[in-house]
PDB file of N, CA and C in Angstrom:
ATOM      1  N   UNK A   1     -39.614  78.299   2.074  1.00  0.00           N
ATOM      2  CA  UNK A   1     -40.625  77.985   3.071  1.00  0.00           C
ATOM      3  C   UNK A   1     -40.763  76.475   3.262  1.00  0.00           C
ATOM      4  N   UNK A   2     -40.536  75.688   1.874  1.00  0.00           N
ATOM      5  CA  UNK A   2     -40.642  74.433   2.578  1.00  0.00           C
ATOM      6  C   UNK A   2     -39.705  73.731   2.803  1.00  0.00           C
ATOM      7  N   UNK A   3     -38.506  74.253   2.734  1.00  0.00           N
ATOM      8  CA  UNK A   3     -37.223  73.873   3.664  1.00  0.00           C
ATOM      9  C   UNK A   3     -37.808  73.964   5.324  1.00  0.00           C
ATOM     10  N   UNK A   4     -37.971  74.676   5.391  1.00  0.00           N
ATOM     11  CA  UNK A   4     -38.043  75.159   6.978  1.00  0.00           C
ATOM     12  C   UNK A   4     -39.538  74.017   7.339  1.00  0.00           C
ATOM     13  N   UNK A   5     -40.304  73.977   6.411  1.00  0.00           N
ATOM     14  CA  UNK A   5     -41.495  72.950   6.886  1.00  0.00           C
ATOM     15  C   UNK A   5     -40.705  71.243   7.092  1.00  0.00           C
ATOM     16  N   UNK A   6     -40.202  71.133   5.972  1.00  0.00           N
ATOM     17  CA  UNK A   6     -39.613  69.832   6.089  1.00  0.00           C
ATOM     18  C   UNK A   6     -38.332  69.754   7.777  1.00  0.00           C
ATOM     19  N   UNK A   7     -37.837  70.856   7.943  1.00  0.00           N
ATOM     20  CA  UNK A   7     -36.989  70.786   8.700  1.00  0.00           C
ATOM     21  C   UNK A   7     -37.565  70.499  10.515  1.00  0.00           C
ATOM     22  N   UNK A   8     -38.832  71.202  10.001  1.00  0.00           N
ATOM     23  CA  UNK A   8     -40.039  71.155  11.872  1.00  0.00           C
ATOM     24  C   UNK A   8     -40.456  69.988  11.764  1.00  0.00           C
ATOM     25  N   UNK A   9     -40.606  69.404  10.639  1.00  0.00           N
ATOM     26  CA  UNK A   9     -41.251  68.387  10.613  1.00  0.00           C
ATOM     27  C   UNK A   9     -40.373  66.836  11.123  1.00  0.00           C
ATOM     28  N   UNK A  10     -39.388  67.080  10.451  1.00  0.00           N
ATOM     29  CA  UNK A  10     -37.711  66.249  11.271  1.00  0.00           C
ATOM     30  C   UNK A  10     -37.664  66.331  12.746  1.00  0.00           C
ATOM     31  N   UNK A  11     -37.590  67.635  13.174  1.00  0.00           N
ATOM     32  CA  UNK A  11     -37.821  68.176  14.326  1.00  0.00           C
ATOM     33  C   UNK A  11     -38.533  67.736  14.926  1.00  0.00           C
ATOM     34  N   UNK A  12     -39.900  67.469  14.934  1.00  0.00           N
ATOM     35  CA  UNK A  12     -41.008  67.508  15.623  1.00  0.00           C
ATOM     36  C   UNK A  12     -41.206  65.839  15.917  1.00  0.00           C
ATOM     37  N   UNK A  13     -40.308  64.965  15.062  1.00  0.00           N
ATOM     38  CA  UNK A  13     -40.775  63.120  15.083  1.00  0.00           C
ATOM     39  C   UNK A  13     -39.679  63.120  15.804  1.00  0.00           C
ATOM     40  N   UNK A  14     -38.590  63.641  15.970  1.00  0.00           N
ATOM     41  CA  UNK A  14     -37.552  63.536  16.574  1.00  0.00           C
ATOM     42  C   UNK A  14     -37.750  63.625  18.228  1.00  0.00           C
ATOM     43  N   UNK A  15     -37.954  64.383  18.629  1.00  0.00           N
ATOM     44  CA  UNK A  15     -38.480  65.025  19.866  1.00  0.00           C
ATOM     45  C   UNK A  15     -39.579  63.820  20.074  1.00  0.00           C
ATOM     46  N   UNK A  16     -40.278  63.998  19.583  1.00  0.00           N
ATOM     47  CA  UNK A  16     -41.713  62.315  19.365  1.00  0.00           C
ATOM     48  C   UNK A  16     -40.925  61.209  19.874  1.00  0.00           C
ATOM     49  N   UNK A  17     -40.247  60.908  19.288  1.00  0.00           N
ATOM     50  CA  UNK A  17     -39.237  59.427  19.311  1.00  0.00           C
ATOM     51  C   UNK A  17     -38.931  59.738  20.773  1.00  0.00           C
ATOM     52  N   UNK A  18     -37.796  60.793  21.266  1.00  0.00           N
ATOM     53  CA  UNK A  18     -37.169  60.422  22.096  1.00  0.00           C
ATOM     54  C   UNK A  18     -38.085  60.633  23.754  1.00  0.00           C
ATOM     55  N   UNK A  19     -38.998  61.196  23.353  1.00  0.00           N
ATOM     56  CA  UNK A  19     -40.131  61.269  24.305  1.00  0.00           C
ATOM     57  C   UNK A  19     -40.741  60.184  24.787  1.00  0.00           C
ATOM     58  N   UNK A  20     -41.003  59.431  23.718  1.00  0.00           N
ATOM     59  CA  UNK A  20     -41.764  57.651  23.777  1.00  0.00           C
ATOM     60  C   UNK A  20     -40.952  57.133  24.288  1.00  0.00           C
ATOM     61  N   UNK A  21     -39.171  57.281  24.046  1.00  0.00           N
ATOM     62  CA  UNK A  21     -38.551  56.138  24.682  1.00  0.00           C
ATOM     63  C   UNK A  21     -37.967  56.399  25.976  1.00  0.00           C
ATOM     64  N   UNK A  22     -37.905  57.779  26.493  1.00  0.00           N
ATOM     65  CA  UNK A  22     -38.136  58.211  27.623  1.00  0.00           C
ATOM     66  C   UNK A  22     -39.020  57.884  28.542  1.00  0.00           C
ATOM     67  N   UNK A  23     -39.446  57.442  28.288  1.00  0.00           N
ATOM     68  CA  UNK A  23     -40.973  57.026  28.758  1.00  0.00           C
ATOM     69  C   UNK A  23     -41.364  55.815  29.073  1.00  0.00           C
ATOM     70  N   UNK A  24     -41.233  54.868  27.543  1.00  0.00           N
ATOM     71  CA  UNK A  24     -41.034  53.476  27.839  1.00  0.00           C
ATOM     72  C   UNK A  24     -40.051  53.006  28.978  1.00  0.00           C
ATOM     73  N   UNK A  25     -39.119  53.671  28.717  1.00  0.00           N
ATOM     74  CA  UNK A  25     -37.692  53.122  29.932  1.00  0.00           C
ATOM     75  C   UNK A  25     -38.366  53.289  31.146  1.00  0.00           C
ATOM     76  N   UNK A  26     -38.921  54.340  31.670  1.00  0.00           N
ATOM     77  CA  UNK A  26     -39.428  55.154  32.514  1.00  0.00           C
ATOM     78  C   UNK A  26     -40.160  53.971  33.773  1.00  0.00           C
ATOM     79  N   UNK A  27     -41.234  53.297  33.066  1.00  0.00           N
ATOM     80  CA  UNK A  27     -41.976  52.278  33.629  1.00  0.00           C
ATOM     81  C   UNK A  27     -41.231  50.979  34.512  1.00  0.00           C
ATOM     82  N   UNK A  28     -42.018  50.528  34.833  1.00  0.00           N
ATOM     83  CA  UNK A  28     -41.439  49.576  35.965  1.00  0.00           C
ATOM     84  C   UNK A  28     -41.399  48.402  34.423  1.00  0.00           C
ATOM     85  N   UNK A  29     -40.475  46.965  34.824  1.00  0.00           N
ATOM     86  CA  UNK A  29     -39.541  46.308  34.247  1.00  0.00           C
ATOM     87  C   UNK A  29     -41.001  44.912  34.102  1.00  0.00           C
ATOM     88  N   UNK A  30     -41.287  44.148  33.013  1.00  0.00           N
ATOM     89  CA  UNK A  30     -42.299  43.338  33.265  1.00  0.00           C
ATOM     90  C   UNK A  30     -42.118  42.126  34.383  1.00  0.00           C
ATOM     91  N   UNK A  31     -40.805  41.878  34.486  1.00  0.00           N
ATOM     92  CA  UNK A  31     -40.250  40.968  35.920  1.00  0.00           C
ATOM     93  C   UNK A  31     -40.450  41.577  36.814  1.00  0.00           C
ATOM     94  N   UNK A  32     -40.486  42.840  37.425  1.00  0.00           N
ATOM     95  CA  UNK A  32     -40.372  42.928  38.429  1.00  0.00           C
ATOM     96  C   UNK A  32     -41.046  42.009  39.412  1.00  0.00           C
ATOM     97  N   UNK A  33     -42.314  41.725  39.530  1.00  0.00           N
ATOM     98  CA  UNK A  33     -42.718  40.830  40.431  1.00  0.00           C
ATOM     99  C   UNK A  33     -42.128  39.735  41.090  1.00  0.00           C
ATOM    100  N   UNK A  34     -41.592  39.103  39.592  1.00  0.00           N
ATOM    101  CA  UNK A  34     -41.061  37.724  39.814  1.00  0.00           C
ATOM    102  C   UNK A  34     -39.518  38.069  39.999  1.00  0.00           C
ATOM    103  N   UNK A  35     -38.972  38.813  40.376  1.00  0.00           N
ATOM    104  CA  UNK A  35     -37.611  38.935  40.526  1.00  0.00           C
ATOM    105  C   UNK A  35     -37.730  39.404  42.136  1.00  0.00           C
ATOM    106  N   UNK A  36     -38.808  40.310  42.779  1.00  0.00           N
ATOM    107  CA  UNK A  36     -38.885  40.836  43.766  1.00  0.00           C
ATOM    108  C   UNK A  36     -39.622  39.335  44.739  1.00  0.00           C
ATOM    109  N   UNK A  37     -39.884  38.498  44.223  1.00  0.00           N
ATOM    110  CA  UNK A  37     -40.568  37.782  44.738  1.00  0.00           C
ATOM    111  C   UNK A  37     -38.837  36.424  44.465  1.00  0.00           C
ATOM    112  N   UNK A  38     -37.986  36.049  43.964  1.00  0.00           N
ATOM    113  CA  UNK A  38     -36.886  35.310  43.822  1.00  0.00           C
ATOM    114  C   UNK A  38     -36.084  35.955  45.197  1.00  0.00           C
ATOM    115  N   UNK A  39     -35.942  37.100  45.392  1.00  0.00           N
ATOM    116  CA  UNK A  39     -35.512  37.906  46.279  1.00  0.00           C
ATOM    117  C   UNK A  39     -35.771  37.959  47.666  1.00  0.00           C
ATOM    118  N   UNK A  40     -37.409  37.738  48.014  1.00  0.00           N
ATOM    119  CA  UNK A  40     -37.880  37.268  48.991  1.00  0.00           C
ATOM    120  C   UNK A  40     -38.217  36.196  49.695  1.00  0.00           C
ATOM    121  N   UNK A  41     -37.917  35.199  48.463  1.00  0.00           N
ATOM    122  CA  UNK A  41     -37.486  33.637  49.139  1.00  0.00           C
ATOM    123  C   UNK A  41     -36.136  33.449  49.534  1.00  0.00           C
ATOM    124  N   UNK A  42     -35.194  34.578  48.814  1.00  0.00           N
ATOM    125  CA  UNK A  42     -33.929  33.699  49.071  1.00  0.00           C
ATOM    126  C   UNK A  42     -33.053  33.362  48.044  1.00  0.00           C
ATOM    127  N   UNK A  43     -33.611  33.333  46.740  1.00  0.00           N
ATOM    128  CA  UNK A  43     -33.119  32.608  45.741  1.00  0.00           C
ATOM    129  C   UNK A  43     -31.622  33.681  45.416  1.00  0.00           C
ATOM    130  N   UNK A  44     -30.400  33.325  45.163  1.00  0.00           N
ATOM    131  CA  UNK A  44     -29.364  33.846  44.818  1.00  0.00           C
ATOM    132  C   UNK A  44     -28.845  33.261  43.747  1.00  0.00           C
ATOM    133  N   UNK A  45     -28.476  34.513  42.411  1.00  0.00           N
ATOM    134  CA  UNK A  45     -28.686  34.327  41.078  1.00  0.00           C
ATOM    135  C   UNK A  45     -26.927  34.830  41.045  1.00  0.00           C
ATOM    136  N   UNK A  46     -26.026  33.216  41.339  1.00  0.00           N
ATOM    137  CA  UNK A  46     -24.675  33.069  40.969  1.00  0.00           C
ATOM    138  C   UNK A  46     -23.900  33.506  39.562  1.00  0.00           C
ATOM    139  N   UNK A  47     -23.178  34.635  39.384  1.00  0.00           N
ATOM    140  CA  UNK A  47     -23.026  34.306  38.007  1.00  0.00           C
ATOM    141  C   UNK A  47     -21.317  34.878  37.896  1.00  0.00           C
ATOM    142  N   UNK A  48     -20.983  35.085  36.498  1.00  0.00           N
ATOM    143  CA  UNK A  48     -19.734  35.347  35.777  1.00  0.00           C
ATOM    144  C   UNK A  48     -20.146  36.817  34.974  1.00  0.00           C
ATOM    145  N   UNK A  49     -19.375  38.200  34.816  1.00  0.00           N
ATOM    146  CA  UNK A  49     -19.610  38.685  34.193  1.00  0.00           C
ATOM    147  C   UNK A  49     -19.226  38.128  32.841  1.00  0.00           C
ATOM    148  N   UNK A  50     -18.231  37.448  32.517  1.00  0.00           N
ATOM    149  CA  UNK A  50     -17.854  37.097  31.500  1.00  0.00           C
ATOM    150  C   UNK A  50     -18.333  35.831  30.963  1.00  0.00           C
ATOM    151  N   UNK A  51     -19.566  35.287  31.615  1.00  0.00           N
ATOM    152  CA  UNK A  51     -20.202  34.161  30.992  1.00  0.00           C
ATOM    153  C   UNK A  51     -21.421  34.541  30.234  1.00  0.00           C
ATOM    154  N   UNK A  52     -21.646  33.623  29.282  1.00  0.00           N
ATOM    155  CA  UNK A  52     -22.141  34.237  28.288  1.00  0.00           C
ATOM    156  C   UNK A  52     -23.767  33.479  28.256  1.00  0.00           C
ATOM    157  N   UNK A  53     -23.695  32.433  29.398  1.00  0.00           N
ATOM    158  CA  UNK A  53     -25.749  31.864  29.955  1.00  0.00           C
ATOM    159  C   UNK A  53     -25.599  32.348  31.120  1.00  0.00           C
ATOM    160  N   UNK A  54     -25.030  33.319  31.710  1.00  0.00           N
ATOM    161  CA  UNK A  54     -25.557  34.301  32.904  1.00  0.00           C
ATOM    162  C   UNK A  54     -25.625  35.809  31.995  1.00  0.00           C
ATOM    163  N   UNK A  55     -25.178  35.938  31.148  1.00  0.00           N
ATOM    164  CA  UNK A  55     -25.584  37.191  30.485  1.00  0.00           C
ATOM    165  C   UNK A  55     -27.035  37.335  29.613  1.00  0.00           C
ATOM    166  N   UNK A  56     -27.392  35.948  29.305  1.00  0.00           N
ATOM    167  CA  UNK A  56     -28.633  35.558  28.735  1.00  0.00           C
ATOM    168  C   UNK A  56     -29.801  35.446  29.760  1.00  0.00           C
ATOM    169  N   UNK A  57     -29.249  35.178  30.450  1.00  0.00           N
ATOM    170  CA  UNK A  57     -30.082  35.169  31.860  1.00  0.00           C
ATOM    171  C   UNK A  57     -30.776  36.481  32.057  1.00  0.00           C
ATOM    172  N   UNK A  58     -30.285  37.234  32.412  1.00  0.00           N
ATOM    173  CA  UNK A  58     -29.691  38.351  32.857  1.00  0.00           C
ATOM    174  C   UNK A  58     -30.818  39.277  31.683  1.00  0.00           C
ATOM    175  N   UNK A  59     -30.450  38.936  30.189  1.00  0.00           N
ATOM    176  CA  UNK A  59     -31.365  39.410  29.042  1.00  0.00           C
ATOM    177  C   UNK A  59     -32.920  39.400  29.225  1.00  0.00           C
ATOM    178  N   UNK A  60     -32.945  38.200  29.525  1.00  0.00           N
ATOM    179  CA  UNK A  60     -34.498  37.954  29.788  1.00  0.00           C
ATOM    180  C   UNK A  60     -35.537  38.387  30.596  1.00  0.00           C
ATOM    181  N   UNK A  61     -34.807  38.838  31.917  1.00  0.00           N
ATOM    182  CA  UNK A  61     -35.202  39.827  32.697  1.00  0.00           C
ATOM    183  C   UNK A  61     -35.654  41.401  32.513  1.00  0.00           C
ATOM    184  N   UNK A  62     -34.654  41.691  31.313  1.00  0.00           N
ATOM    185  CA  UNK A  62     -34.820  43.140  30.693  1.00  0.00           C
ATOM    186  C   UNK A  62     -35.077  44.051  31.501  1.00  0.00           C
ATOM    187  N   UNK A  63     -35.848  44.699  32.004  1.00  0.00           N
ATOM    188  CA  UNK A  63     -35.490  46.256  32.934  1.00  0.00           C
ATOM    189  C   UNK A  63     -35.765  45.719  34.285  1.00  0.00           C
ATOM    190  N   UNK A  64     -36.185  44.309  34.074  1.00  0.00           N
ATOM    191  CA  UNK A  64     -35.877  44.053  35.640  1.00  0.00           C
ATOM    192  C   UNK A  64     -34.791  42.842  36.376  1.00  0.00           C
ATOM    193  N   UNK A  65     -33.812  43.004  35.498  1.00  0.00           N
ATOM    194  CA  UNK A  65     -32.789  42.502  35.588  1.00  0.00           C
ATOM    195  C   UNK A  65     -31.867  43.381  36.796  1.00  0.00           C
ATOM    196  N   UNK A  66     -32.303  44.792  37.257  1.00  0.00           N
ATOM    197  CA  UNK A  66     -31.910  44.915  38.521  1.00  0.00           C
ATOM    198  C   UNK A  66     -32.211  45.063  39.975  1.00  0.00           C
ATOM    199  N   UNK A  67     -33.672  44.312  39.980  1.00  0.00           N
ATOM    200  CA  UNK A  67     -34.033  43.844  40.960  1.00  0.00           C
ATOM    201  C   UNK A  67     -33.279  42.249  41.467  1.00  0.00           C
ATOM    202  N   UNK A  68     -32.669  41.579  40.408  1.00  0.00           N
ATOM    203  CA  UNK A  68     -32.103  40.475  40.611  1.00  0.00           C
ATOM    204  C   UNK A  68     -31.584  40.381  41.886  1.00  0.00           C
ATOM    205  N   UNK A  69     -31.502  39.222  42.460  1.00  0.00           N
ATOM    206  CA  UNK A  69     -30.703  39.415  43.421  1.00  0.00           C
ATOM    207  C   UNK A  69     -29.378  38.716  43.354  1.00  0.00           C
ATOM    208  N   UNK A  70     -28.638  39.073  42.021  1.00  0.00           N
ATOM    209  CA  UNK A  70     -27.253  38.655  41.820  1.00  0.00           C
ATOM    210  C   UNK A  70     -26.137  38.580  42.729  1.00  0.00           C
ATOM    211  N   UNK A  71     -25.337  37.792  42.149  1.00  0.00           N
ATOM    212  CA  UNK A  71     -23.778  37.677  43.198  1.00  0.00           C
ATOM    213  C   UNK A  71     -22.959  37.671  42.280  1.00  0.00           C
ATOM    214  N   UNK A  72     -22.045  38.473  41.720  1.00  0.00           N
ATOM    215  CA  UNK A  72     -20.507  38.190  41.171  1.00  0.00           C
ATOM    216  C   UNK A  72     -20.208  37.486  41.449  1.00  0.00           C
ATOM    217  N   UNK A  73     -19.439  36.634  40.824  1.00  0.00           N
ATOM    218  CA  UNK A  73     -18.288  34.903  41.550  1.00  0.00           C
ATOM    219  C   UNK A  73     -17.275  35.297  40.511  1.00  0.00           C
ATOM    220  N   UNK A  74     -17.444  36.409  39.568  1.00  0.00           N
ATOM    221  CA  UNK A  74     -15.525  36.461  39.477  1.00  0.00           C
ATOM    222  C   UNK A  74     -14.929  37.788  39.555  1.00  0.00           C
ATOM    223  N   UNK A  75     -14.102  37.854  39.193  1.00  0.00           N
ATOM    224  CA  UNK A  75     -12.652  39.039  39.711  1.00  0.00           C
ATOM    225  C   UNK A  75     -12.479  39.194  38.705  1.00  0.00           C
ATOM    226  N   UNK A  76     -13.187  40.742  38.141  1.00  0.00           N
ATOM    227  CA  UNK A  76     -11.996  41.289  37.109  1.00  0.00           C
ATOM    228  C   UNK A  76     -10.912  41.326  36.860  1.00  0.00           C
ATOM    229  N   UNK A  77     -10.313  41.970  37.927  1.00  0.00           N
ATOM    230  CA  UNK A  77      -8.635  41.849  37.812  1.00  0.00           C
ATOM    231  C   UNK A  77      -8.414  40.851  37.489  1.00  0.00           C
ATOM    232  N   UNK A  78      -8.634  39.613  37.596  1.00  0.00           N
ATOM    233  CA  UNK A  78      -8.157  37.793  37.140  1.00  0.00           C
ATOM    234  C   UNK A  78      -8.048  37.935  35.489  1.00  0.00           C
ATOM    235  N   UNK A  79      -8.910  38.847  34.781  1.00  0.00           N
ATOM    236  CA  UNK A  79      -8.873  39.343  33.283  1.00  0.00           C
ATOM    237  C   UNK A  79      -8.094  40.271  32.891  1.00  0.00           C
ATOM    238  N   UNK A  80      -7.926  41.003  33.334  1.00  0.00           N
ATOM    239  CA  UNK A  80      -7.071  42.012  32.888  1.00  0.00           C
ATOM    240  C   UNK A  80      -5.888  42.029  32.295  1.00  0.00           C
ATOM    241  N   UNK A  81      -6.018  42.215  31.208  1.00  0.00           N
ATOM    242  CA  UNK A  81      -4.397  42.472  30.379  1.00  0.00           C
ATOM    243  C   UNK A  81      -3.165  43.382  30.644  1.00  0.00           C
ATOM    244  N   UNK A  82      -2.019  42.738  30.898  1.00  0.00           N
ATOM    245  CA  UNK A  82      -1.324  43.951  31.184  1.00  0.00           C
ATOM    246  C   UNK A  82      -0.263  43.902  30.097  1.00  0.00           C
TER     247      UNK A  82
END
Protein backbone atom coordinates (compact mmCIF):
# COMPACT_ATOMS: atom_id res chain seq x y z
CA UNK A 1 0.00 0.00 0.00
CA UNK A 2 2.66 2.36 0.46
CA UNK A 3 4.34 1.67 -2.69
CA UNK A 4 1.38 2.75 -4.52
CA UNK A 5 1.08 5.96 -1.99
CA UNK A 6 4.62 6.95 -2.65
CA UNK A 7 4.08 6.28 -6.37
CA UNK A 8 0.62 9.03 -6.53
CA UNK A 9 2.49 11.00 -4.71
CA UNK A 10 5.52 11.20 -7.59
CA UNK A 11 2.63 11.35 -9.75
CA UNK A 12 0.73 13.99 -8.44
CA UNK A 13 4.13 16.81 -8.10
CA UNK A 14 4.83 15.71 -11.42
CA UNK A 15 1.68 16.68 -13.18
CA UNK A 16 2.05 19.95 -10.49
CA UNK A 17 5.38 20.85 -12.10
CA UNK A 18 4.43 20.51 -15.56
CA UNK A 19 1.17 22.39 -15.10
CA UNK A 20 3.03 25.54 -13.49
CA UNK A 21 5.33 25.56 -16.33
CA UNK A 22 2.68 25.30 -18.79
CA UNK A 23 1.41 28.07 -17.59
CA UNK A 24 4.26 30.24 -16.79
CA UNK A 25 5.25 29.93 -20.61
CA UNK A 26 1.65 30.54 -21.31
CA UNK A 27 1.70 34.40 -20.25
CA UNK A 28 2.68 37.26 -22.23
CA UNK A 29 6.78 37.90 -22.23
CA UNK A 30 7.82 40.90 -19.52
CA UNK A 31 9.22 42.95 -22.79
CA UNK A 32 6.57 42.82 -24.56
CA UNK A 33 5.76 46.45 -24.30
CA UNK A 34 9.07 47.62 -24.93
CA UNK A 35 9.74 45.44 -27.87
CA UNK A 36 6.15 46.25 -29.36
CA UNK A 37 6.86 49.76 -28.80
CA UNK A 38 10.97 49.36 -30.64
CA UNK A 39 8.72 48.02 -33.43
CA UNK A 40 6.54 50.94 -33.71
CA UNK A 41 9.16 53.48 -33.99
CA UNK A 42 11.06 51.71 -36.42
CA UNK A 43 13.89 50.48 -34.57
CA UNK A 44 15.51 47.33 -36.56
CA UNK A 45 17.40 44.82 -34.37
CA UNK A 46 20.46 43.78 -37.05
CA UNK A 47 21.97 40.64 -36.11
CA UNK A 48 24.13 37.21 -36.84
CA UNK A 49 22.70 33.94 -35.88
CA UNK A 50 26.06 32.94 -35.13
CA UNK A 51 27.06 35.95 -33.05
CA UNK A 52 27.31 35.49 -29.77
CA UNK A 53 26.17 39.76 -28.38
CA UNK A 54 23.15 39.34 -30.69
CA UNK A 55 22.35 36.06 -29.02
CA UNK A 56 22.70 37.84 -25.60
CA UNK A 57 20.65 40.35 -26.81
CA UNK A 58 18.19 38.33 -27.89
CA UNK A 59 18.46 36.48 -24.02
CA UNK A 60 17.40 39.40 -22.33
CA UNK A 61 14.30 39.80 -23.97
CA UNK A 62 13.24 36.22 -22.89
CA UNK A 63 9.64 35.36 -24.11
CA UNK A 64 9.59 38.48 -25.72
CA UNK A 65 12.33 38.12 -27.80
CA UNK A 66 9.70 37.38 -30.57
CA UNK A 67 8.09 40.37 -30.81
CA UNK A 68 11.60 41.74 -31.82
CA UNK A 69 11.68 43.23 -34.78
CA UNK A 70 14.84 41.35 -36.02
CA UNK A 71 16.69 41.08 -39.40
CA UNK A 72 19.10 38.16 -40.24
CA UNK A 73 22.34 39.68 -41.97
CA UNK A 74 23.79 36.21 -42.46
CA UNK A 75 23.45 33.08 -44.70
CA UNK A 76 23.55 29.85 -43.35
CA UNK A 77 24.62 28.19 -46.21
CA UNK A 78 27.98 30.59 -45.95
CA UNK A 79 28.45 27.90 -42.73
CA UNK A 80 27.79 24.90 -43.78
CA UNK A 81 30.15 22.06 -43.86
CA UNK A 82 30.39 19.92 -46.62
Amino acid sequence: MKKYSAIFVIAAITIAAIIFFALQSAGPGEYDDFALCLKEKGVVFYGAFWCPHCQNQKKLFGKSQKLLPYLECSIAETFAIS
